[in-house]
Structure formats: structure tokens, C-alpha cells
C-alpha atoms as a PDB file:
ATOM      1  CA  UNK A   1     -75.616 -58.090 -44.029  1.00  0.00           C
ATOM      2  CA  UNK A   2     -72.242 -59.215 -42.711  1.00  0.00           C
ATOM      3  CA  UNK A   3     -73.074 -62.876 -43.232  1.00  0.00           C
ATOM      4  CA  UNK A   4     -74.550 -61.946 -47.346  1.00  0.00           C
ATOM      5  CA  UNK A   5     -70.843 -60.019 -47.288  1.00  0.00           C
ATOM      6  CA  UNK A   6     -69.104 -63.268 -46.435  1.00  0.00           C
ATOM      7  CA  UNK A   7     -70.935 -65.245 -48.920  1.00  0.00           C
ATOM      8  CA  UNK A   8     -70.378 -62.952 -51.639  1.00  0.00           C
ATOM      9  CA  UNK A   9     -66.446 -63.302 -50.592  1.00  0.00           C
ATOM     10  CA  UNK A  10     -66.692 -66.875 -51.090  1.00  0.00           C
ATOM     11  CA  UNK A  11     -68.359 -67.661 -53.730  1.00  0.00           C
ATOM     12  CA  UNK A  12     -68.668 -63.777 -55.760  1.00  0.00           C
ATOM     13  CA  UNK A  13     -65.545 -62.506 -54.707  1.00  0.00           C
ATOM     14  CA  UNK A  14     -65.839 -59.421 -57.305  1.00  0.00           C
ATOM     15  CA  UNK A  15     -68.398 -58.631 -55.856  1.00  0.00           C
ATOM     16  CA  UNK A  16     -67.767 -57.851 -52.296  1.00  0.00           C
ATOM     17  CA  UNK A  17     -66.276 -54.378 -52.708  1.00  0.00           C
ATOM     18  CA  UNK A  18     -68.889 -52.838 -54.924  1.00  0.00           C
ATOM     19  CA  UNK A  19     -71.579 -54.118 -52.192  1.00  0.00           C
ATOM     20  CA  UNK A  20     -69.185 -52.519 -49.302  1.00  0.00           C
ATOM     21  CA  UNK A  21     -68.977 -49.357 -51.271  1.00  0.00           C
ATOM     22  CA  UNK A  22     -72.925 -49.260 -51.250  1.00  0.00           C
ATOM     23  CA  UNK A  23     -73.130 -50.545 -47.574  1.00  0.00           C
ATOM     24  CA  UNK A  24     -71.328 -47.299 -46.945  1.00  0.00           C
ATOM     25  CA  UNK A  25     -72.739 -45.148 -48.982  1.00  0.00           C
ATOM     26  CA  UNK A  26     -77.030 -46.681 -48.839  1.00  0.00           C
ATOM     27  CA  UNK A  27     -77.067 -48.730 -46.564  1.00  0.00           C
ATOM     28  CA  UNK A  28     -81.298 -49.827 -46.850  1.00  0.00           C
ATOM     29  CA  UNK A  29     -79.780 -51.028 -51.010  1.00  0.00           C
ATOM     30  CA  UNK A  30     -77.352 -52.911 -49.084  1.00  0.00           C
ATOM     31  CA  UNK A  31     -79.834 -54.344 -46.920  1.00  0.00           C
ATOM     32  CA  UNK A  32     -82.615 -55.116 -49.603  1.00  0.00           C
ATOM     33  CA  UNK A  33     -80.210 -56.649 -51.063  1.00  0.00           C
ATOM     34  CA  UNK A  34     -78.765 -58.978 -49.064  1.00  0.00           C
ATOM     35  CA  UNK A  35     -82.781 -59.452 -47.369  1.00  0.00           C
ATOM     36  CA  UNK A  36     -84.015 -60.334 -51.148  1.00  0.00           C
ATOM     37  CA  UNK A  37     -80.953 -63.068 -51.199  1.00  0.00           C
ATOM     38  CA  UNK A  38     -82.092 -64.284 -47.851  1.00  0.00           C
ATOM     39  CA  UNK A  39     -85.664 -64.684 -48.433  1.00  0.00           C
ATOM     40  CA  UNK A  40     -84.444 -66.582 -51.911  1.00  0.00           C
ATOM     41  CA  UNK A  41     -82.474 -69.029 -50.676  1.00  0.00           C
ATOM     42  CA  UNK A  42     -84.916 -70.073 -48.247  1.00  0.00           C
ATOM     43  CA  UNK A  43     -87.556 -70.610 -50.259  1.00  0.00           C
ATOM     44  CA  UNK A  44     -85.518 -72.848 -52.141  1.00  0.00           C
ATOM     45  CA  UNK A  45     -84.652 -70.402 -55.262  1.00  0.00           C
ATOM     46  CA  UNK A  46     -81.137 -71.528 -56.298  1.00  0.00           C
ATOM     47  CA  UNK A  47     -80.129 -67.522 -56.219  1.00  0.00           C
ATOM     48  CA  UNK A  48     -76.800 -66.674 -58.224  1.00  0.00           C
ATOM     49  CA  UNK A  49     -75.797 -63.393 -58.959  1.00  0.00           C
ATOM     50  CA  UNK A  50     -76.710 -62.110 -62.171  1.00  0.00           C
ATOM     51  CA  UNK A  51     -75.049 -58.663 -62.212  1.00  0.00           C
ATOM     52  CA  UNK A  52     -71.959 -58.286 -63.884  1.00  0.00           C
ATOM     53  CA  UNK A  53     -69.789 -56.109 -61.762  1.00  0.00           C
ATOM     54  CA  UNK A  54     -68.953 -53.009 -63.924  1.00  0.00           C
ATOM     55  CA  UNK A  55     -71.733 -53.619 -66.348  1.00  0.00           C
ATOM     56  CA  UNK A  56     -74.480 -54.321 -64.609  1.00  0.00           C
ATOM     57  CA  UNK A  57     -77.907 -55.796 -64.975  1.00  0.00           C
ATOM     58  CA  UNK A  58     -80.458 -57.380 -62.676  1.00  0.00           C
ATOM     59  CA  UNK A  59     -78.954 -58.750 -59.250  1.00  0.00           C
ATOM     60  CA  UNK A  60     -79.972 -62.098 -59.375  1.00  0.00           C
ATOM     61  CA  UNK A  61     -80.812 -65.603 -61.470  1.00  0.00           C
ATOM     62  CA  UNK A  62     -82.789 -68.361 -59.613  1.00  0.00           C
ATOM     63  CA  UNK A  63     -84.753 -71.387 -60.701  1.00  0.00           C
ATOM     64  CA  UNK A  64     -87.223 -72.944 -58.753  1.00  0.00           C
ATOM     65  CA  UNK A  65     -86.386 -77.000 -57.840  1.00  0.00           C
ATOM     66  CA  UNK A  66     -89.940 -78.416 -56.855  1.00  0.00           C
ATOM     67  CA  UNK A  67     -88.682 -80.066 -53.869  1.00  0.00           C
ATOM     68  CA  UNK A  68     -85.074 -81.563 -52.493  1.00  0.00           C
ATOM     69  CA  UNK A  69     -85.164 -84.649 -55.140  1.00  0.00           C
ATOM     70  CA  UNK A  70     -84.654 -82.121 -57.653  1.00  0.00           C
ATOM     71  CA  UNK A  71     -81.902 -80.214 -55.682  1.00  0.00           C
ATOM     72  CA  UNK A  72     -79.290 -81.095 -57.565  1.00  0.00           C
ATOM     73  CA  UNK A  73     -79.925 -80.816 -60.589  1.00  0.00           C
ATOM     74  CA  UNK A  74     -79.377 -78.262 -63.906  1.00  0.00           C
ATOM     75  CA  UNK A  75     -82.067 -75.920 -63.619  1.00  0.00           C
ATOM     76  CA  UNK A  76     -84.030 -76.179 -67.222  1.00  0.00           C
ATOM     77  CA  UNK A  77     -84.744 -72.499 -68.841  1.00  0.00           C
ATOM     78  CA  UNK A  78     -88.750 -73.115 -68.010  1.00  0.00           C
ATOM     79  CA  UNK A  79     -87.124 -73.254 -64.137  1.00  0.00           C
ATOM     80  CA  UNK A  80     -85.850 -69.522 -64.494  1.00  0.00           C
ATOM     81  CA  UNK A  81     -86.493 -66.424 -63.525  1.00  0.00           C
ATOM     82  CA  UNK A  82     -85.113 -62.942 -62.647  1.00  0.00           C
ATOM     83  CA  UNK A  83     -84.795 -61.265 -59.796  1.00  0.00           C
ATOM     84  CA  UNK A  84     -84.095 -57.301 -59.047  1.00  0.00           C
ATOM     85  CA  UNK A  85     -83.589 -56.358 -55.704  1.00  0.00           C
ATOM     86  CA  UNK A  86     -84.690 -52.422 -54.912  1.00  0.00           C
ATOM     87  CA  UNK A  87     -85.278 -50.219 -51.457  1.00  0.00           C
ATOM     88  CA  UNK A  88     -87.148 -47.530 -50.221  1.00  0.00           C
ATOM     89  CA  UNK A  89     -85.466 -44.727 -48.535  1.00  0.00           C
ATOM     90  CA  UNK A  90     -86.740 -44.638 -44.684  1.00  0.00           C
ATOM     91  CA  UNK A  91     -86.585 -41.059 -44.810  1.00  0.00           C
ATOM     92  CA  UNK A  92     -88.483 -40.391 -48.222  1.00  0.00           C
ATOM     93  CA  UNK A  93     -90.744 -43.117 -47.077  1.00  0.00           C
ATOM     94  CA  UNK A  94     -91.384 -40.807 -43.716  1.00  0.00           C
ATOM     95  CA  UNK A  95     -92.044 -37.737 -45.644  1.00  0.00           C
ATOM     96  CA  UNK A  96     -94.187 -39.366 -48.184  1.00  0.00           C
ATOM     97  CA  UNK A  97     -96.681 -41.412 -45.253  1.00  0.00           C
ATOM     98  CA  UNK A  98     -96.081 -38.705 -42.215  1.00  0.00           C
ATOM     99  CA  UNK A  99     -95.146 -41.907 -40.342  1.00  0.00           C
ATOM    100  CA  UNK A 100     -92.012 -41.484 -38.250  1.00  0.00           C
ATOM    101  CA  UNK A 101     -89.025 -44.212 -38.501  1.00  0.00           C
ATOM    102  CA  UNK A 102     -88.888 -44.842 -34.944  1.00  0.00           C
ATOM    103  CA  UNK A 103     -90.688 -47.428 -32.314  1.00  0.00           C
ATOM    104  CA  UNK A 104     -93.663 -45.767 -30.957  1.00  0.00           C
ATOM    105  CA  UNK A 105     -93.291 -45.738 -26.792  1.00  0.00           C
ATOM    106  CA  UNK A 106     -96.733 -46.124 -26.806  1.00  0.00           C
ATOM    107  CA  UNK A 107     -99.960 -46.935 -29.262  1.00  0.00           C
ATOM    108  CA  UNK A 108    -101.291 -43.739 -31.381  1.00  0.00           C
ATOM    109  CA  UNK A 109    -103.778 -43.019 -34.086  1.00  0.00           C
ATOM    110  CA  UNK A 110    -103.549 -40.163 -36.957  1.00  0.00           C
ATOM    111  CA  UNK A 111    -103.867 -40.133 -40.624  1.00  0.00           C
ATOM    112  CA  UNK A 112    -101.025 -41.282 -43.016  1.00  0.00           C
ATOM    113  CA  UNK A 113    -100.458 -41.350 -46.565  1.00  0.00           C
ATOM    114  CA  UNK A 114     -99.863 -44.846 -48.536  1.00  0.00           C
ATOM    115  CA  UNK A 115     -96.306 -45.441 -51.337  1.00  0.00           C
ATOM    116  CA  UNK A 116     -98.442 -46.047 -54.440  1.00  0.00           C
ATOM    117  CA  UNK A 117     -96.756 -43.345 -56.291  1.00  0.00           C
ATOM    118  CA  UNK A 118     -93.230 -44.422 -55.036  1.00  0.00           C
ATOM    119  CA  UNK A 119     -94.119 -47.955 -55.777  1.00  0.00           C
ATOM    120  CA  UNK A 120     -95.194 -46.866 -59.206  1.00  0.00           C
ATOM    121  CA  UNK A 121     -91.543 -44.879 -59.733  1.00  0.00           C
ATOM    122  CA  UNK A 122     -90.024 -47.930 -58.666  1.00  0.00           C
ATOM    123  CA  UNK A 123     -91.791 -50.059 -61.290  1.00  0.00           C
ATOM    124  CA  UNK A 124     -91.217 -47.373 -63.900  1.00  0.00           C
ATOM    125  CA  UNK A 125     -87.118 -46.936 -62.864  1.00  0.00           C
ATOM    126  CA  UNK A 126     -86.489 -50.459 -63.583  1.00  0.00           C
ATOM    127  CA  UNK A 127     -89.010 -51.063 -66.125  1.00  0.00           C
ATOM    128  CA  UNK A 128     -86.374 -50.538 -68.999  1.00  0.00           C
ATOM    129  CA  UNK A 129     -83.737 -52.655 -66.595  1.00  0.00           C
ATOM    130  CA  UNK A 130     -85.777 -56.116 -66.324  1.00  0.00           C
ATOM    131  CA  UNK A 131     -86.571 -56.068 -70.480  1.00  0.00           C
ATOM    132  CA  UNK A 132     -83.966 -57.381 -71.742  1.00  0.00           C
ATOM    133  CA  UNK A 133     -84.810 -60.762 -69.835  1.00  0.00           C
ATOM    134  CA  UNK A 134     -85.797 -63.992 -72.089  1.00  0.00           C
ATOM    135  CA  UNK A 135     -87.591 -64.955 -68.572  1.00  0.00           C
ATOM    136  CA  UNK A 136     -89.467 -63.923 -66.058  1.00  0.00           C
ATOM    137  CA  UNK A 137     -88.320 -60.876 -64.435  1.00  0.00           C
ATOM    138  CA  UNK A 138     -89.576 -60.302 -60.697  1.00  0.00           C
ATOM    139  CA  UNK A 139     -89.030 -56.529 -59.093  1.00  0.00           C
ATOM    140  CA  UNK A 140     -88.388 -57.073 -55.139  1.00  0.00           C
ATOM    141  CA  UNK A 141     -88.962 -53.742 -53.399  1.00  0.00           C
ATOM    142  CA  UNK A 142     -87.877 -53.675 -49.489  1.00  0.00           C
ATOM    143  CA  UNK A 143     -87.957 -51.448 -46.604  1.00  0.00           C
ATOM    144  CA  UNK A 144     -86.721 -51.603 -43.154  1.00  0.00           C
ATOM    145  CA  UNK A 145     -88.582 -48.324 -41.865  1.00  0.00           C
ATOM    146  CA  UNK A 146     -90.542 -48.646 -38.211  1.00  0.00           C
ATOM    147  CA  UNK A 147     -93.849 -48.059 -39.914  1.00  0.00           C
ATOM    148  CA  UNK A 148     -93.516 -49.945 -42.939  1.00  0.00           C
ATOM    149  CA  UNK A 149     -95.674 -52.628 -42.495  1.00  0.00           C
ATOM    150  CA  UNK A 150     -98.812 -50.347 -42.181  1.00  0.00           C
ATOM    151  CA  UNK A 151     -98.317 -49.103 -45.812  1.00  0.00           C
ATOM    152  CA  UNK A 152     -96.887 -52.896 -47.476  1.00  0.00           C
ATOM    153  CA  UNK A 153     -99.883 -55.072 -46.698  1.00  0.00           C
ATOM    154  CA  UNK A 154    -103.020 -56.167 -48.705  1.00  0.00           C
ATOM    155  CA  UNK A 155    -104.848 -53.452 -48.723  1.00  0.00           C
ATOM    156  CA  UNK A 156    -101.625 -51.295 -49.597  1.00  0.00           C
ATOM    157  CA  UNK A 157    -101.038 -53.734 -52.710  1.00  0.00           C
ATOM    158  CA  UNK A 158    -104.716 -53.301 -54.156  1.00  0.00           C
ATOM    159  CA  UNK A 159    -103.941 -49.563 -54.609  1.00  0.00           C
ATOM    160  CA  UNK A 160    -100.693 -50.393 -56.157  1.00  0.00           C
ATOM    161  CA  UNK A 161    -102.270 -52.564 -58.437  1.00  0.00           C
ATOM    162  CA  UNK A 162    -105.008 -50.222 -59.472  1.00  0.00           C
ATOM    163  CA  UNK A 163    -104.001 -46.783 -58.037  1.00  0.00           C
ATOM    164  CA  UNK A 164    -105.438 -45.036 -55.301  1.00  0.00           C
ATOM    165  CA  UNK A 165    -109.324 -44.824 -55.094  1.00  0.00           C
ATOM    166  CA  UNK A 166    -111.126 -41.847 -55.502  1.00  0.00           C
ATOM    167  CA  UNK A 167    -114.711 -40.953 -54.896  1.00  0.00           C
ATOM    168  CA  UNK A 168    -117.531 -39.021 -57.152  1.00  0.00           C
ATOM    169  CA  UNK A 169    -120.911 -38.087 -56.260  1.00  0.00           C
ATOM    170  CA  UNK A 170    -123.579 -35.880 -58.150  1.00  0.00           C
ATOM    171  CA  UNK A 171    -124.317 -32.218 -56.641  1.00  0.00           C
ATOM    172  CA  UNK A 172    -127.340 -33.117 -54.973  1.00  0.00           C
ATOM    173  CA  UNK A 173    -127.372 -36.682 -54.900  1.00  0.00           C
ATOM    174  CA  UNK A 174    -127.611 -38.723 -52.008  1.00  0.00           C
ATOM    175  CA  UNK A 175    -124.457 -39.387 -49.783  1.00  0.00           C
ATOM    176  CA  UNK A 176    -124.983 -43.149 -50.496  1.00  0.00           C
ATOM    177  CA  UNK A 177    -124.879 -42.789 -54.225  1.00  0.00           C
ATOM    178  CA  UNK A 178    -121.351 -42.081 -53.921  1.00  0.00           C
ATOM    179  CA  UNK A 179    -119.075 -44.131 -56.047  1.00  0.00           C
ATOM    180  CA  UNK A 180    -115.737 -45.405 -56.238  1.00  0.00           C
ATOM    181  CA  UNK A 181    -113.148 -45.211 -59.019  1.00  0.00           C
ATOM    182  CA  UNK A 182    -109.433 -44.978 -59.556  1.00  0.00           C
ATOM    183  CA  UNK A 183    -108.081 -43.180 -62.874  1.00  0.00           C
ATOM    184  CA  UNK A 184    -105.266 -45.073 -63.298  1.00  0.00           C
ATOM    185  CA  UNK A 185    -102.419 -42.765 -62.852  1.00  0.00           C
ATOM    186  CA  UNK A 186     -99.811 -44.531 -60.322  1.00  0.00           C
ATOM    187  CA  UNK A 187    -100.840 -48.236 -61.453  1.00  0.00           C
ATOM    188  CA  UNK A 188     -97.909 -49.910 -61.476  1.00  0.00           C
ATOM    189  CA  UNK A 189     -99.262 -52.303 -64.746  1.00  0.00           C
ATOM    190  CA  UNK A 190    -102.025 -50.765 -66.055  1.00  0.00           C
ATOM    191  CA  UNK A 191    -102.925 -47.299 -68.236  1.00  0.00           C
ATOM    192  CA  UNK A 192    -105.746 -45.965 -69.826  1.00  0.00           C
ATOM    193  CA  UNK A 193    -105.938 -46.840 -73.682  1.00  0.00           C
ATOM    194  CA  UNK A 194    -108.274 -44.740 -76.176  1.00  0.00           C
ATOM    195  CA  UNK A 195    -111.754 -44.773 -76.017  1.00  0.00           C
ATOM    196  CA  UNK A 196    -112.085 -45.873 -72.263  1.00  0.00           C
ATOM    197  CA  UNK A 197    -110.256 -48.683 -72.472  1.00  0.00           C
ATOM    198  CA  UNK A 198    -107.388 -50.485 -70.014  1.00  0.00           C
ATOM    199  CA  UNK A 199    -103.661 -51.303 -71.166  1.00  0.00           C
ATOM    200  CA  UNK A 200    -101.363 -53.006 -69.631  1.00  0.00           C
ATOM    201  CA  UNK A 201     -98.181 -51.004 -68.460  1.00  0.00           C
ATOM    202  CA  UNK A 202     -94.480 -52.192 -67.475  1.00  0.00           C
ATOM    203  CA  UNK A 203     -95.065 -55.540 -69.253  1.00  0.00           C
ATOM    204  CA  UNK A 204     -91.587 -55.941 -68.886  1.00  0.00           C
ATOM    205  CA  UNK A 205     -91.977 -56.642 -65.148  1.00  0.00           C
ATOM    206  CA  UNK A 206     -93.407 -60.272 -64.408  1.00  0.00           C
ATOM    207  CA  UNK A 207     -94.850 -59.823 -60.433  1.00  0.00           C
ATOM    208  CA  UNK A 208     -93.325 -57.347 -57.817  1.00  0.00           C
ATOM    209  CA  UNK A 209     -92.701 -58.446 -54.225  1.00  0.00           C
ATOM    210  CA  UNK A 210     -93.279 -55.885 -51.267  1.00  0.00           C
ATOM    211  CA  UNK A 211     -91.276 -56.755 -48.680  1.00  0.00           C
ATOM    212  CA  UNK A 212     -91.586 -55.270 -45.310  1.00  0.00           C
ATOM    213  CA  UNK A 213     -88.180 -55.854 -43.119  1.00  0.00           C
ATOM    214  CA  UNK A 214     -88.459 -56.513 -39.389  1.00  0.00           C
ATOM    215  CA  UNK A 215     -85.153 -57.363 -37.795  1.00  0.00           C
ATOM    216  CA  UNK A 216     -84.803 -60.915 -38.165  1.00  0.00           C
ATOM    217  CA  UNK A 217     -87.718 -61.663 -40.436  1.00  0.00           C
ATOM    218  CA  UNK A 218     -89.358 -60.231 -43.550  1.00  0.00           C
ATOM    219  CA  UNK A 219     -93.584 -60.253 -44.561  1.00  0.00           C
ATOM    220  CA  UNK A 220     -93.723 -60.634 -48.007  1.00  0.00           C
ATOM    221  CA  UNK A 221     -97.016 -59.758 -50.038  1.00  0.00           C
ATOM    222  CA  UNK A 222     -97.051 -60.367 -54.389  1.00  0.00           C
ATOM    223  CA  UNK A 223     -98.615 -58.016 -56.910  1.00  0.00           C
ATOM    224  CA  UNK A 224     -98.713 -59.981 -60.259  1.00  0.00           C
ATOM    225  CA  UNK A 225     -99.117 -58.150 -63.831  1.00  0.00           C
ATOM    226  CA  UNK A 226    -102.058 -59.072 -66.017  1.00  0.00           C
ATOM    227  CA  UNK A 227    -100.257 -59.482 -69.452  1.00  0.00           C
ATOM    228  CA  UNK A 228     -96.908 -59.755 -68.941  1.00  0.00           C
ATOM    229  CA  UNK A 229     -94.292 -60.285 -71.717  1.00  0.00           C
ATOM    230  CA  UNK A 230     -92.449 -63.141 -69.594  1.00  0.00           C
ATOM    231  CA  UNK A 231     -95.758 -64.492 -67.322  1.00  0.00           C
ATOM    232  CA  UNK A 232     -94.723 -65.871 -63.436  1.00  0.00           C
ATOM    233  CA  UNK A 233     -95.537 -69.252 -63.054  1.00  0.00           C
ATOM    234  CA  UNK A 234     -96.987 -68.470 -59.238  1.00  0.00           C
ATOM    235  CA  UNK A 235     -95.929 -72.187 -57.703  1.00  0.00           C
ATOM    236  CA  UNK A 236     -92.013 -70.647 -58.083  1.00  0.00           C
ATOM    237  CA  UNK A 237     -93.709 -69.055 -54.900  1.00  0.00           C
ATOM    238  CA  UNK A 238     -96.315 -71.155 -53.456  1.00  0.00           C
ATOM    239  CA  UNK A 239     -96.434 -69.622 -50.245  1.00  0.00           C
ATOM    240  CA  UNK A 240     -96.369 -65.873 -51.480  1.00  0.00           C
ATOM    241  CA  UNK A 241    -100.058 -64.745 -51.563  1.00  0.00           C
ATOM    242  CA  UNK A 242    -100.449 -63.036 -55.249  1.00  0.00           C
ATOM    243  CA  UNK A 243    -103.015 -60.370 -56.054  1.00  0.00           C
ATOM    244  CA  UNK A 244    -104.215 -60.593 -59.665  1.00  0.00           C
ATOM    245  CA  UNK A 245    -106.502 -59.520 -62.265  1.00  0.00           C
ATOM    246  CA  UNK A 246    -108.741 -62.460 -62.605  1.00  0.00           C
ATOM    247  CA  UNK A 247    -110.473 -61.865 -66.123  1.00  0.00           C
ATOM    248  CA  UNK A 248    -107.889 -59.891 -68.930  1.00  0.00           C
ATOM    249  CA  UNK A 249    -108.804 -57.598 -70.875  1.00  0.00           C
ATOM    250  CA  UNK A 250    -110.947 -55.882 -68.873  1.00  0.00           C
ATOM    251  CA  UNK A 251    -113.714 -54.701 -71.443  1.00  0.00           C
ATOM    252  CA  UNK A 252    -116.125 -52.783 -69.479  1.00  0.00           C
ATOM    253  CA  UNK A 253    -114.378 -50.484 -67.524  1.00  0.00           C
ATOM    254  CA  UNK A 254    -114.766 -52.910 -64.441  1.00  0.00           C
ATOM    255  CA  UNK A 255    -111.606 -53.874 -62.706  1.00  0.00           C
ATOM    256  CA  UNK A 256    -111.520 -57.000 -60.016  1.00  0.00           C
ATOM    257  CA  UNK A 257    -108.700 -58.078 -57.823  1.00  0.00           C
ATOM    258  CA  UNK A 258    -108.294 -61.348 -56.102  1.00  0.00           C
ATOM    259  CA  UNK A 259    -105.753 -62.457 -54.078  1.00  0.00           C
ATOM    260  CA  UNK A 260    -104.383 -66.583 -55.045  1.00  0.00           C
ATOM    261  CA  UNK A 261    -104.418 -66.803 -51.245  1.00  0.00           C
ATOM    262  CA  UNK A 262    -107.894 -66.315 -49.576  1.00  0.00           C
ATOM    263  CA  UNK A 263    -107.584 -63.418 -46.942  1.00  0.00           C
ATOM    264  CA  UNK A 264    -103.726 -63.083 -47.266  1.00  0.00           C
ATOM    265  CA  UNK A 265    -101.738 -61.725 -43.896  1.00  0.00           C
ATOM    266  CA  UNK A 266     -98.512 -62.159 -46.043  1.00  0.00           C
ATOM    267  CA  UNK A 267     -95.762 -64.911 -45.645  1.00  0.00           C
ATOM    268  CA  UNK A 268     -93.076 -64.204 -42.603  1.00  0.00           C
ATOM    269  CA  UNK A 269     -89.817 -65.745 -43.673  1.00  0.00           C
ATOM    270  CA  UNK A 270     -87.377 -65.511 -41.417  1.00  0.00           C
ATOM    271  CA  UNK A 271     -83.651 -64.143 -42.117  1.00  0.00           C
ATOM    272  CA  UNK A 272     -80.293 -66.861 -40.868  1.00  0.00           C
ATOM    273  CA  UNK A 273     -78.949 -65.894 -37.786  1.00  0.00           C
ATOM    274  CA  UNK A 274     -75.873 -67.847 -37.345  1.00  0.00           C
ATOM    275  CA  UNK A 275     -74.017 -69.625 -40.036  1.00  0.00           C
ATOM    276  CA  UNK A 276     -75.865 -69.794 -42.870  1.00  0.00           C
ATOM    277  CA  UNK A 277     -79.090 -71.660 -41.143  1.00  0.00           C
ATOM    278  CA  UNK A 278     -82.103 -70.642 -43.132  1.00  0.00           C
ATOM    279  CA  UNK A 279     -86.041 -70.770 -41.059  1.00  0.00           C
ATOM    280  CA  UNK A 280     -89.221 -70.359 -42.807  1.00  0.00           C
ATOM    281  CA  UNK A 281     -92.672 -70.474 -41.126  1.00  0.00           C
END
């Protein structure tokens, strides 16, 4: 963070005390912050800051420069796209997973809860936020907890995407008739419409990022909304893997997921650490 505090002196010099005050005061804001600027810059985003101190608004502006040729020049408005940089708390993400915030000594097993619902109150906090946006808006969620990576990975972001599954069998049925359904009710982009139909939700957010923190390096996974009003043009991130909805609207009742990268372990980037040198696997 110190080294996102000097930059911010240099080149957003208003800015620097309002992000000291909330270094102080939440630090894991602080730090998604300054990880989401990270991760931005190295995958060649052009970040600027896009809050207005005092006003506010989403943190940052970028544009995507499809390769070093194009480095230095104006970004065109069909290069643009917002960015809004958000946290977890490590202790509400403890209570709501029973997974401590500490290094295990040793390797353990037990039961935990996933964040779908506190994903889905992110989504629906900044919702109202990212709308005002004649671009596409991206919601970057972080977390530095110990355990976080077990709860922001693929399987994690299908359940965001659709809501957690639940099961229903017939009383005396056999126990391999069971099937499998979700109802919709902490999907971050989707709702269910009259008659049995499927919405879309949130269209005001483009794609959200998950982004686990570890140290020196982030895993990044991409959850992108079916009908957005601003849609993400997914080569601004070509190394991200995306999960999707492959066919909208969904007619039947019938919801599929893919993911734009095949069997997706999500992408490490790594954070500088000296200077302002920037690494990316």
C-alpha cells in the first residue's frame, strides 16, 4: 500500500489523505484498493482515478491499449471502461464461511459455508453507484483473508452467478431421482420474472472480478452479466477466465454456465515489489 500511497502523492495528490484516513480506519478498502490499481496497471489498463475527492464516484477510469504500439496514445471512448474497487471484511468473511483468518499449522478438513450472499450485497450496494456510467462499469471485489481462496474460485463463482444449489426429491422416490435447482435469490444478475421466467438483475454492473489476495500476488476469477446495459468487451481482459451465460434469454427454465477459459484455475498476477516494477505470469 505504501508504494499506491506514493503514487497517489505524485500524480493524485488530493487524494492521498482521504486514502490515509481509510488506511487507518479499514485497512482491507485500503488494500483492495490499492491491489485493484496494481493488478490494472499490469495488465496494461491505463488506470486514472475517477473519484472526485469530496464527491465521489467510482475509483477508477482505464482503457485498454491492445499492445505497446498503441501505448501512447488517446484512449478512444470504445477503449473505456469503469472500474470500482470493493473488500470483504476478514472478520465477516470468518463468521459467514466458519473459516478462521489465520495459517493453518497443519492440513484439516470440516465443512464451510461459501460468500454468495455477501457477493450478492456487494453487487446490490454498488449497483446504484456504477449506473451512471456511459461505459462499461466493472465491480472488483477483494479479500486478503487466510482462507479466501477456498470460497473465490470457479466453483465459488458458478453459485454467484446462479445462487446456491439446492436439491428436491419426491417422498418416496428414488435417491437418484434427486434433482438440482437454484431459486434465484442471491444471484448477483439474475431474478425471477412472472410466469417462470429469468430477468436479468444489476444491469448496471458490466462483469465483477473476485479477487483473492495472497501477499505479493492476487488470483483473479470473472463473473460476466448476461444483458448488461454497458456489455464488457472480454479481450480488455484476455487472460481473466470469464464465466457466462452462453444462450440469453433463457426460455425454458434451463440455465448453463461456461467459462471463456476451458477449466479455469484463475490468473495469478503478481503485485510490484520495489519501485514501481510490475510481473505478470
Amino acid at each position: 500500500m505504501d508504494l499506491y500511497a506514493e503514487h497517489l502523492k505524485k500524480e493524485y495528490s488530493a487524494h492521498l489523505t482521504p486514502f490515509d484516513q481509510r488506511r487507518a480506519q479499514d485497512r482491507e478498502a485500503a488494500l483492495a484498493e490499492a491491489t485493484v490499481f496494481w493488478m490494472l496497471k499490469n495488465m496494461g489498463l491505463r488506470p486514472k482515478m475517477n473519484e472526485v475527492v469530496g464527491t465521489g464516484g467510482a475509483d477508477f477510469i482505464c482503457s485498454q491499449n491492445f499492445g505497446p504500439i498503441f501505448a501512447r496514445r488517446e484512449p478512444t471512448p470504445e477503449s473505456m471502461f469503469i472500474v470500482e474497487a470493493t473488500s470483504l471484511d476478514p472478520d465477516a468473511v470468518s463468521r459467514n464461511t466458519s473459516i478462521p483468518n489465520e495459517v493453518p499449522e497443519e492440513i484439516t478438513g470440516g465443512a464451510f459455508s461459501l460468500l454468495t450472499r455477501s457477493v450478492f450485497a456487494k453487487a446490490k450496494d454498488k449497483a446504484t453507484q456504477l449506473a451512471g456510467y456511459d461505459m462499461p462499469r466493472v465491480l472488483a471485489i477483494a479479500s486478503s483473508h487466510e482462507g479466501i481462496g477456498a470460497v473465490f474460485n470457479s466453483g465459488a463463482a458458478v453459485n454467484i452467478l446462479v445462487s446456491d444449489y439446492h436439491w428436491r426429491q419426491e417422498i418416496g422416490s428414488n435417491k437418484f431421482d434427486a434433482s438440482r435447482y437454484v431459486d434465484l435469490a442471491n444471484s448477483v444478475f439474475m431474478k425471477p420474472g412472472k410466469d417462470g421466467t429469468i430477468e436479468a438483475a444489476r444491469k448496471s454492473i458490466s462483469a465483477i472480478l473476485l479477487i483473492s489476495v495472497h501477499g505479493d500476488q492476487s488470483v483473479v476469477y470473472g463473473i460476466l452479466h448476461p444483458a448488461p446495459a454497458k456489455p464488457l468487451p472480454i479481450e480488455f481482459f484476455p487472460k481473466v477466465p470469464f464465466l457466462r451465460i452462453p444462450k440469453w434469454p433463457i426460455l425454458d427454465g434451463r440455465i448453463f454456465t461456461e467459462w471463456v477459459i476451458a477449466d479455469p484455475d484463475g490468473l495469478t498476477v503478481h503485485h510490484p515489489i520495489s519501485g514501481f516494477r510490475l510481473l505478470q505470469d
